[in-house]
PDB file of N, CA and C in Angstrom:
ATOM      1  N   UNK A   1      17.553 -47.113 -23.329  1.00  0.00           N
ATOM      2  CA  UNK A   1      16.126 -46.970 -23.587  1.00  0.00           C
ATOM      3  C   UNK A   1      15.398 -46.416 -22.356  1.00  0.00           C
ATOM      4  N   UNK A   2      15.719 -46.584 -21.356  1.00  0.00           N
ATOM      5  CA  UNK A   2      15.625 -46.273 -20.106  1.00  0.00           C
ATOM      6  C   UNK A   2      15.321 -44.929 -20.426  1.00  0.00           C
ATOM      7  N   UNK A   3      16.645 -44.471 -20.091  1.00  0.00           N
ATOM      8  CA  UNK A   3      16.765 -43.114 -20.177  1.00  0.00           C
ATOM      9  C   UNK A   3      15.905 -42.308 -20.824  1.00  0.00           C
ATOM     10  N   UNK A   4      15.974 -42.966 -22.189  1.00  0.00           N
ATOM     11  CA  UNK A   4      14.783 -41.601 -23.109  1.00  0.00           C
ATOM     12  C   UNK A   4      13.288 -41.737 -22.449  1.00  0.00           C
ATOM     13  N   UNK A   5      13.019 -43.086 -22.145  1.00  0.00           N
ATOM     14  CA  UNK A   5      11.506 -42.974 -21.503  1.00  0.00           C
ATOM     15  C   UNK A   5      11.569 -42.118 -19.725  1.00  0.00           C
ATOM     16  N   UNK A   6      12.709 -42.030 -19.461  1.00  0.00           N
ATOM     17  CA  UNK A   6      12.683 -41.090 -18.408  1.00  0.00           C
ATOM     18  C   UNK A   6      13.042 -39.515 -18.856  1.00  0.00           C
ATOM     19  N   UNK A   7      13.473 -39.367 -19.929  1.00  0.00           N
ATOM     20  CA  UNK A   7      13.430 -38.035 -20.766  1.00  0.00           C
ATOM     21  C   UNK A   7      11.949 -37.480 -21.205  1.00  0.00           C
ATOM     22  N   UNK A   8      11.483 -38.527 -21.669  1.00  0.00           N
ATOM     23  CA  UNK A   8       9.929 -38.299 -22.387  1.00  0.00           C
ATOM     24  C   UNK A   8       9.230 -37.738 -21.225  1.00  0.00           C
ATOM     25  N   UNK A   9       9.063 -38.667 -20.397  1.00  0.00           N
ATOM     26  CA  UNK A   9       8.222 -38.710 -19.303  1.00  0.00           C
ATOM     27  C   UNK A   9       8.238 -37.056 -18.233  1.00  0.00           C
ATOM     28  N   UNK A  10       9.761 -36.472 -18.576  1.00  0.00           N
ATOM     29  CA  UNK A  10      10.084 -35.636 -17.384  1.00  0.00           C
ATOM     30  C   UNK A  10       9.629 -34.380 -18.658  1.00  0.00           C
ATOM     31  N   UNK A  11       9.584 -34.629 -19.876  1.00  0.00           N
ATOM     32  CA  UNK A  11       9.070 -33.287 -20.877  1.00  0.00           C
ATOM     33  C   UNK A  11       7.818 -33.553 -20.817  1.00  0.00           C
ATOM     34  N   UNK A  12       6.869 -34.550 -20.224  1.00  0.00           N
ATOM     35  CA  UNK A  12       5.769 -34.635 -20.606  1.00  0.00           C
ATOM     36  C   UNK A  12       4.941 -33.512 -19.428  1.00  0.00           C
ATOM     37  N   UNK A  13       5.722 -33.985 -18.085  1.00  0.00           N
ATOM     38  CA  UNK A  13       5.357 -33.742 -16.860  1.00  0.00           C
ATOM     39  C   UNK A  13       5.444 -32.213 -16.778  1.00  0.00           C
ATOM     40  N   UNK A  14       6.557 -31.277 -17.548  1.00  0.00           N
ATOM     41  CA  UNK A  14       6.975 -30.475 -17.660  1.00  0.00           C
ATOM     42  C   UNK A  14       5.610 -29.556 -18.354  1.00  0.00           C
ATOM     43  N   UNK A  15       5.424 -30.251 -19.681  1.00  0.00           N
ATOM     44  CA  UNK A  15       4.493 -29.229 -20.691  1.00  0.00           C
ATOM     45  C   UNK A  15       3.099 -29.492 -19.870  1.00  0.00           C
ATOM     46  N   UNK A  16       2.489 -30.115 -18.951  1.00  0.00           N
ATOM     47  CA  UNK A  16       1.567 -30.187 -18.306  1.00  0.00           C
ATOM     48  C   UNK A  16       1.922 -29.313 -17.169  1.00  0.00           C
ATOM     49  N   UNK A  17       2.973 -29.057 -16.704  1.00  0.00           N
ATOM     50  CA  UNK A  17       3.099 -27.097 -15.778  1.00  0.00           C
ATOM     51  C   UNK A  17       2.434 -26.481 -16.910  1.00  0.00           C
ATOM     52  N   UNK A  18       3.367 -26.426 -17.808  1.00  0.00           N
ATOM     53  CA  UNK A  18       3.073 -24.882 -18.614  1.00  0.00           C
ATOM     54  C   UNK A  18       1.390 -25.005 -19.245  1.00  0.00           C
ATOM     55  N   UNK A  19       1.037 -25.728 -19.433  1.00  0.00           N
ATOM     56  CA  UNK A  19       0.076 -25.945 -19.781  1.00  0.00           C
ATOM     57  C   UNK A  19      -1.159 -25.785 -19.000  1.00  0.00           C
ATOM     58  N   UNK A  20      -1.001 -25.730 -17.312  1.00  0.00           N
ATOM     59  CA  UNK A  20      -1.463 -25.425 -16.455  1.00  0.00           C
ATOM     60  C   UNK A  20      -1.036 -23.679 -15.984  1.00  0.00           C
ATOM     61  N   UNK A  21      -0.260 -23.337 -16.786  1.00  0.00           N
ATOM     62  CA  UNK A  21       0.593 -21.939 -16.371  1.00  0.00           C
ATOM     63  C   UNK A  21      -0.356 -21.012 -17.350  1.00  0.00           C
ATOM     64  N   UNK A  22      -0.551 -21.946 -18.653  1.00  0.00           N
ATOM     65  CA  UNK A  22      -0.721 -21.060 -19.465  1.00  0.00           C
ATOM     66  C   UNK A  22      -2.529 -20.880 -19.091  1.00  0.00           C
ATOM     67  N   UNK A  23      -3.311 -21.798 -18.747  1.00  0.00           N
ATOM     68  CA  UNK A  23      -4.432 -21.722 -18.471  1.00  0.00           C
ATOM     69  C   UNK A  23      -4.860 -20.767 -16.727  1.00  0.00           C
ATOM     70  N   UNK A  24      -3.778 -20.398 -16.405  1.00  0.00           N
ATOM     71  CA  UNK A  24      -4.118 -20.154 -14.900  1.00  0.00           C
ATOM     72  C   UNK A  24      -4.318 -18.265 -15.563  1.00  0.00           C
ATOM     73  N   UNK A  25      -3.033 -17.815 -15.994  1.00  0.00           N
ATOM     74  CA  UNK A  25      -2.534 -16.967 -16.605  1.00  0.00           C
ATOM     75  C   UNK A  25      -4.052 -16.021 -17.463  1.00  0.00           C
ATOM     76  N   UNK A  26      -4.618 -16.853 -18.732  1.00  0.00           N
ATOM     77  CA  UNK A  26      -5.734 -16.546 -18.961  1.00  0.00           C
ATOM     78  C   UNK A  26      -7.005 -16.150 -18.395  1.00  0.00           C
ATOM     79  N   UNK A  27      -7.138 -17.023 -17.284  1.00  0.00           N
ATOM     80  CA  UNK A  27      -8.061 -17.246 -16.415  1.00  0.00           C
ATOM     81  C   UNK A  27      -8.916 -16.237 -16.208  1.00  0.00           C
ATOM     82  N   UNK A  28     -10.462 -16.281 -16.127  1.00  0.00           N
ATOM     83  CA  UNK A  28     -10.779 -15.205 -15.737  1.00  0.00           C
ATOM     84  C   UNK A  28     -11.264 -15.391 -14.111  1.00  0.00           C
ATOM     85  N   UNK A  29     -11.113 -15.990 -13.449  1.00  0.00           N
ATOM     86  CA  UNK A  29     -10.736 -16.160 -11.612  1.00  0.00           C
ATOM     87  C   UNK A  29      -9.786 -15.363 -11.274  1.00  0.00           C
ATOM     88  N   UNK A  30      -8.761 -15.680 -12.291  1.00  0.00           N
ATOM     89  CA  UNK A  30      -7.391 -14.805 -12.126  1.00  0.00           C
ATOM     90  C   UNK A  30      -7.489 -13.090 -12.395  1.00  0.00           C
ATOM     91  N   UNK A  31      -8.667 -12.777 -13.042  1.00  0.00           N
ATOM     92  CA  UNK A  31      -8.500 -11.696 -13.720  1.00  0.00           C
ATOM     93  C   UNK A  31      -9.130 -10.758 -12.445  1.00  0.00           C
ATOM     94  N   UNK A  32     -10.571 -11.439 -12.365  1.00  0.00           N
ATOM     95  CA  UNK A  32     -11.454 -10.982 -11.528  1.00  0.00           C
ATOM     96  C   UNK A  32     -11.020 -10.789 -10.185  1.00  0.00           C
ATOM     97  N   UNK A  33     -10.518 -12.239  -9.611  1.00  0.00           N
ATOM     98  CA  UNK A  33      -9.653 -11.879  -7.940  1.00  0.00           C
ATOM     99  C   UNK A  33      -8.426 -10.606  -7.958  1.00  0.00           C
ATOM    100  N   UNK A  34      -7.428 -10.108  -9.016  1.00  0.00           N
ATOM    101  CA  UNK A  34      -7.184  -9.151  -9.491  1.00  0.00           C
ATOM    102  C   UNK A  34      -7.614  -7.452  -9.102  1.00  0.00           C
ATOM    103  N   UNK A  35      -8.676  -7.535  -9.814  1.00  0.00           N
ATOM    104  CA  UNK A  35      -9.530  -6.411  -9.655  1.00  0.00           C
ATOM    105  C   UNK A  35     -10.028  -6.171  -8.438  1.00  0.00           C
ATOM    106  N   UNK A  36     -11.026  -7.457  -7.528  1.00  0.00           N
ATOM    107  CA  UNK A  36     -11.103  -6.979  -6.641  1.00  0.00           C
ATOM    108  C   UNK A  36     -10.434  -6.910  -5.148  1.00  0.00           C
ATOM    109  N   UNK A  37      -9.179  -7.652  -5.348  1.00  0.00           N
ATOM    110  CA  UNK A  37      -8.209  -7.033  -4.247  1.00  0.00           C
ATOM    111  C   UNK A  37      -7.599  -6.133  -4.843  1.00  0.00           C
ATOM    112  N   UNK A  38      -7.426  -5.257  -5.952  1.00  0.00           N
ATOM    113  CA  UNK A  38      -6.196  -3.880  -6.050  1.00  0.00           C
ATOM    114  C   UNK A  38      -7.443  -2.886  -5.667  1.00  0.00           C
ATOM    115  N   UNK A  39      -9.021  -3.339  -6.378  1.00  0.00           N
ATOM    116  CA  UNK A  39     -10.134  -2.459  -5.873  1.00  0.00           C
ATOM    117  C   UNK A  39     -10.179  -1.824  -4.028  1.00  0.00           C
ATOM    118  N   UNK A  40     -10.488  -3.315  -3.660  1.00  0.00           N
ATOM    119  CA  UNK A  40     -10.081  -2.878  -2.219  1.00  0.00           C
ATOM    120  C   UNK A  40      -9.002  -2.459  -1.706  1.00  0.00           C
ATOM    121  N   UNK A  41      -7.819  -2.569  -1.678  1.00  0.00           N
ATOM    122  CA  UNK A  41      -6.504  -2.080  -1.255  1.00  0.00           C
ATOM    123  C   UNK A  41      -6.247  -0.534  -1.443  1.00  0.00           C
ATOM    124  N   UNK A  42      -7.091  -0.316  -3.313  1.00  0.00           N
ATOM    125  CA  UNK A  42      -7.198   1.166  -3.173  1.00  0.00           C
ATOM    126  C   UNK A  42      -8.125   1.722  -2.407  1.00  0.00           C
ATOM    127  N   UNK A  43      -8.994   1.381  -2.233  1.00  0.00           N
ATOM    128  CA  UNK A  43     -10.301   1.997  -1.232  1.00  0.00           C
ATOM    129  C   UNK A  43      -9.327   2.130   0.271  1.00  0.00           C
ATOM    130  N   UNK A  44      -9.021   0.821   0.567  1.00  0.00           N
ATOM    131  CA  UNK A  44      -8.262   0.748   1.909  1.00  0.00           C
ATOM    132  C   UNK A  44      -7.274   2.008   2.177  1.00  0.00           C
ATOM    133  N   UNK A  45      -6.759   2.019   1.106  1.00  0.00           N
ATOM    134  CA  UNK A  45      -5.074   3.320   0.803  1.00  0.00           C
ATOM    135  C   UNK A  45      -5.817   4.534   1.038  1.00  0.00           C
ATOM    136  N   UNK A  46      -6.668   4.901   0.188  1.00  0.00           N
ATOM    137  CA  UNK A  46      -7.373   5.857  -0.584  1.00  0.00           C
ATOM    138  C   UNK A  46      -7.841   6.219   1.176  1.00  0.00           C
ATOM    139  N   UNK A  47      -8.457   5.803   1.935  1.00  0.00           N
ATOM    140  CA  UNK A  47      -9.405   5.791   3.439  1.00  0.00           C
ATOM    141  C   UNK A  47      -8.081   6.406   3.887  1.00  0.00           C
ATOM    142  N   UNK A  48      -6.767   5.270   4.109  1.00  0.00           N
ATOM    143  CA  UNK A  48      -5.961   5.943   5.264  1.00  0.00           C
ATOM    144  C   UNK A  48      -4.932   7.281   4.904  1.00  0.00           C
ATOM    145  N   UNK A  49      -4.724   7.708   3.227  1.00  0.00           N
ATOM    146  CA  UNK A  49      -4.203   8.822   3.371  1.00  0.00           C
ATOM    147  C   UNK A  49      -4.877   9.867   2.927  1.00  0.00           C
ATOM    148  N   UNK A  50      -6.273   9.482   3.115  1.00  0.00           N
ATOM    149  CA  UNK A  50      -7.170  11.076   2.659  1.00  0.00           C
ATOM    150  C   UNK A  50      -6.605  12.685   3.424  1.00  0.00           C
ATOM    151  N   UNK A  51      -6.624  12.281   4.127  1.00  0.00           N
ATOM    152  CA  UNK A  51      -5.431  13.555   5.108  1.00  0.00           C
ATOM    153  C   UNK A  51      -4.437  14.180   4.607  1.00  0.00           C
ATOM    154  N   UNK A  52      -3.908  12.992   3.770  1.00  0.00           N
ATOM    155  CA  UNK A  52      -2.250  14.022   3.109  1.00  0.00           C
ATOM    156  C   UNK A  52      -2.982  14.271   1.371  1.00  0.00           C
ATOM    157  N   UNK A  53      -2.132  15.184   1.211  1.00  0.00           N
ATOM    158  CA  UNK A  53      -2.175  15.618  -0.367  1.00  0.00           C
ATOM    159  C   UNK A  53      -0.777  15.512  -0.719  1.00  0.00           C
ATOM    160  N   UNK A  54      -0.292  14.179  -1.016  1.00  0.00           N
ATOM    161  CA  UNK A  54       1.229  14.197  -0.866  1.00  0.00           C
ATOM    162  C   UNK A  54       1.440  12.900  -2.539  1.00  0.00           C
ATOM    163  N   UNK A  55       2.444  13.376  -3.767  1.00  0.00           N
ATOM    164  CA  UNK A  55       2.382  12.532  -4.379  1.00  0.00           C
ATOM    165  C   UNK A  55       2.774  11.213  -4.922  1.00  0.00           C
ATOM    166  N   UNK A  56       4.137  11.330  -3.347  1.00  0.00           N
ATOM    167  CA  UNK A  56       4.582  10.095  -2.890  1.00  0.00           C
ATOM    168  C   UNK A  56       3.615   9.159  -2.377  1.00  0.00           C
ATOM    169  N   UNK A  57       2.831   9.668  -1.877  1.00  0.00           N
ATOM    170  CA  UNK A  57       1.696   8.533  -1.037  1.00  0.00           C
ATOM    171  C   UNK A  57       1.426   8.091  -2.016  1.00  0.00           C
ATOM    172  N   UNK A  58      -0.060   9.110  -2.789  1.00  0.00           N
ATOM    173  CA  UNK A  58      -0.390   8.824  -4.168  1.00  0.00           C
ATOM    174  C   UNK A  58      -0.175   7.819  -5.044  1.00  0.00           C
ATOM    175  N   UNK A  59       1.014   7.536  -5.585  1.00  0.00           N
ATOM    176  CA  UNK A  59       2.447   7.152  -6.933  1.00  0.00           C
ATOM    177  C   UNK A  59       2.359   5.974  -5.796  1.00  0.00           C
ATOM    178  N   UNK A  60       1.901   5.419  -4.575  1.00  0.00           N
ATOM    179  CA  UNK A  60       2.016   4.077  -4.182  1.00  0.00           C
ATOM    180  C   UNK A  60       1.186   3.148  -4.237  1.00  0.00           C
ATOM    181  N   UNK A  61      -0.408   3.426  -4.937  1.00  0.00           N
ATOM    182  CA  UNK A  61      -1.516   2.744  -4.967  1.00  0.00           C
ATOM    183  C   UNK A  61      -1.286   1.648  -5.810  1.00  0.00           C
ATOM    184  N   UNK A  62      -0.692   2.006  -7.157  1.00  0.00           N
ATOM    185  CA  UNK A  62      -0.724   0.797  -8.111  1.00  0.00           C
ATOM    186  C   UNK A  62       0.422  -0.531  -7.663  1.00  0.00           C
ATOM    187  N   UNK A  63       1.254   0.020  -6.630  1.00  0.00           N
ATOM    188  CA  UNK A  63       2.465  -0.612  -6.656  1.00  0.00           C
ATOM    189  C   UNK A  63       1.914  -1.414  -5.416  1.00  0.00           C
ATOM    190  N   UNK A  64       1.173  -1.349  -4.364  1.00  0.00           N
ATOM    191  CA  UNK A  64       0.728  -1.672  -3.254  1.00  0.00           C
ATOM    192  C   UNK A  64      -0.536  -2.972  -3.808  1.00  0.00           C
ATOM    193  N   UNK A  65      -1.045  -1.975  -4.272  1.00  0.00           N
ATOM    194  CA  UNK A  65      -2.512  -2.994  -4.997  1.00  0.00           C
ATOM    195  C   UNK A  65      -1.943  -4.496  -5.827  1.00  0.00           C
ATOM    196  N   UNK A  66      -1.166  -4.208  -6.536  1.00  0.00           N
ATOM    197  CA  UNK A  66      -0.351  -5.120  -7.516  1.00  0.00           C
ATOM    198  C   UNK A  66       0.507  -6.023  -6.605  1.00  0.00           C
ATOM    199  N   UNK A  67       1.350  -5.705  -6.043  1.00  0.00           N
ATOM    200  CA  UNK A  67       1.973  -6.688  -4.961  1.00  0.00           C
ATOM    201  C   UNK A  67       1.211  -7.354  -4.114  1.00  0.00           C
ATOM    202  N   UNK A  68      -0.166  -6.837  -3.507  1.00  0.00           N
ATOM    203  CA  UNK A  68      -0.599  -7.443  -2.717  1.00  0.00           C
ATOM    204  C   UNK A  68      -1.677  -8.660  -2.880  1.00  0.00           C
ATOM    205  N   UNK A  69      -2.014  -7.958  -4.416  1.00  0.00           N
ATOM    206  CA  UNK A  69      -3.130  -9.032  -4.935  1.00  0.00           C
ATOM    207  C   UNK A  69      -2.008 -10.336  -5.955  1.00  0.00           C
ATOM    208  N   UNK A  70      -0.717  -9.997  -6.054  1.00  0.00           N
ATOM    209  CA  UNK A  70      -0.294 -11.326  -6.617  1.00  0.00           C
ATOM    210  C   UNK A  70       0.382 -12.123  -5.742  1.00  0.00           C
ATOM    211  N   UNK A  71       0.230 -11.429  -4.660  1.00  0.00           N
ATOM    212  CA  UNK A  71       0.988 -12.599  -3.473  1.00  0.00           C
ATOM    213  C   UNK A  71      -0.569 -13.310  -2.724  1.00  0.00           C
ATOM    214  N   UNK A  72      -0.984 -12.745  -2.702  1.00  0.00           N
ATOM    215  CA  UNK A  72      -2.573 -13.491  -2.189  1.00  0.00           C
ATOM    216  C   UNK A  72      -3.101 -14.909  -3.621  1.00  0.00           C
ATOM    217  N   UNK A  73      -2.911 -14.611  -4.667  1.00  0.00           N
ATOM    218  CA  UNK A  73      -3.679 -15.217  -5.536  1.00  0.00           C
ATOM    219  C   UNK A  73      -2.743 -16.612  -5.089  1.00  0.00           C
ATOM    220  N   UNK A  74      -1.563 -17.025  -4.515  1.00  0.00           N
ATOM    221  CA  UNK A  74      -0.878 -18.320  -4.856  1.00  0.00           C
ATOM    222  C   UNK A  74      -2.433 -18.950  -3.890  1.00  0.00           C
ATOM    223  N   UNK A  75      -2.586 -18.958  -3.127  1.00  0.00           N
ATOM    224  CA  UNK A  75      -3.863 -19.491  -2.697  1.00  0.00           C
ATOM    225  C   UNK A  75      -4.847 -19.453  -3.182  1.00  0.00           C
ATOM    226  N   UNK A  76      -5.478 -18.645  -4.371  1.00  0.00           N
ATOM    227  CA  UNK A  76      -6.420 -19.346  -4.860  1.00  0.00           C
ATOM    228  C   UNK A  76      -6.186 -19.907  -5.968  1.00  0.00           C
ATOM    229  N   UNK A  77      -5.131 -19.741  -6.580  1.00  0.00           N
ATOM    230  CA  UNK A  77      -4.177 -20.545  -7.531  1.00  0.00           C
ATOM    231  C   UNK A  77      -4.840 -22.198  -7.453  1.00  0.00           C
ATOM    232  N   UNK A  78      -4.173 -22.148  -5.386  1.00  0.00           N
ATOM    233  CA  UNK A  78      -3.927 -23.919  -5.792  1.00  0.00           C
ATOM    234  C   UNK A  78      -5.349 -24.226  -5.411  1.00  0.00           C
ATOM    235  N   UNK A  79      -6.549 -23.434  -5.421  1.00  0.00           N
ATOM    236  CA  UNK A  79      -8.044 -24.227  -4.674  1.00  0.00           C
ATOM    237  C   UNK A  79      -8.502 -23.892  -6.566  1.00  0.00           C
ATOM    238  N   UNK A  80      -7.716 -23.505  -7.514  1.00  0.00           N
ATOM    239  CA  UNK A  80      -8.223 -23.473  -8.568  1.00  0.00           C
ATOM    240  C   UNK A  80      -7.910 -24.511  -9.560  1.00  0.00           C
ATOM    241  N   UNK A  81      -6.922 -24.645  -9.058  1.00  0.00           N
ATOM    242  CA  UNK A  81      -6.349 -26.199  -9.501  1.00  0.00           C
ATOM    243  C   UNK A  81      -6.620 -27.610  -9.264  1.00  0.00           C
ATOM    244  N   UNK A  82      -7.383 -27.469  -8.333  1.00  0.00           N
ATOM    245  CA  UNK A  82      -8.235 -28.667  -7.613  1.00  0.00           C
ATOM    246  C   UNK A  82      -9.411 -28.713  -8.391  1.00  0.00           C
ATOM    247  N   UNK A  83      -9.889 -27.898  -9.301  1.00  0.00           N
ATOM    248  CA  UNK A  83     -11.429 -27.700  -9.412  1.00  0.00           C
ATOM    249  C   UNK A  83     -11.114 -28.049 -10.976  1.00  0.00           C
TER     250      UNK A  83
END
């Protein structure tokens, strides 16, 4: 009997991640912090290779913007989770 109430307990704990996954995911904090770090990063990009006309540079904005704004969000992730 043990056991299953430590079964229950560890699926309960479990669907309260996802349940927190699935609400972070929706989010519009999430959406908005998004936009405006790939916004800035392109402005930032966009500033330092105005010089080249090259379409390797170019072809790196979305990939730069996107990596950089989903490694930043784990921090406001967890001050969003507090709230």
């Amino acid at each position: 009997m043990k056991d299953l109430e430590k079964r229950i307990d560890n699926i309960e704990a479990r669907n309260k991640r996802v349940e927190l996954d699935k609400k972070w995911e929706t989010s519009w904090t999430r959406r908005i912090c998004i936009m405006i770090l790939t916004y800035i990063i392109v402005l930032i990009y966009s500033y330092v290779i105005s010089k080249y006309n090259n379409i390797y540079f170019s072809s790196l904005v979305p990939v730069i913007g996107f990596t950089l704004s989903t490694l930043s969000l784990g921090l406001i992730r967890k001050i969003w989770e507090k709230k």
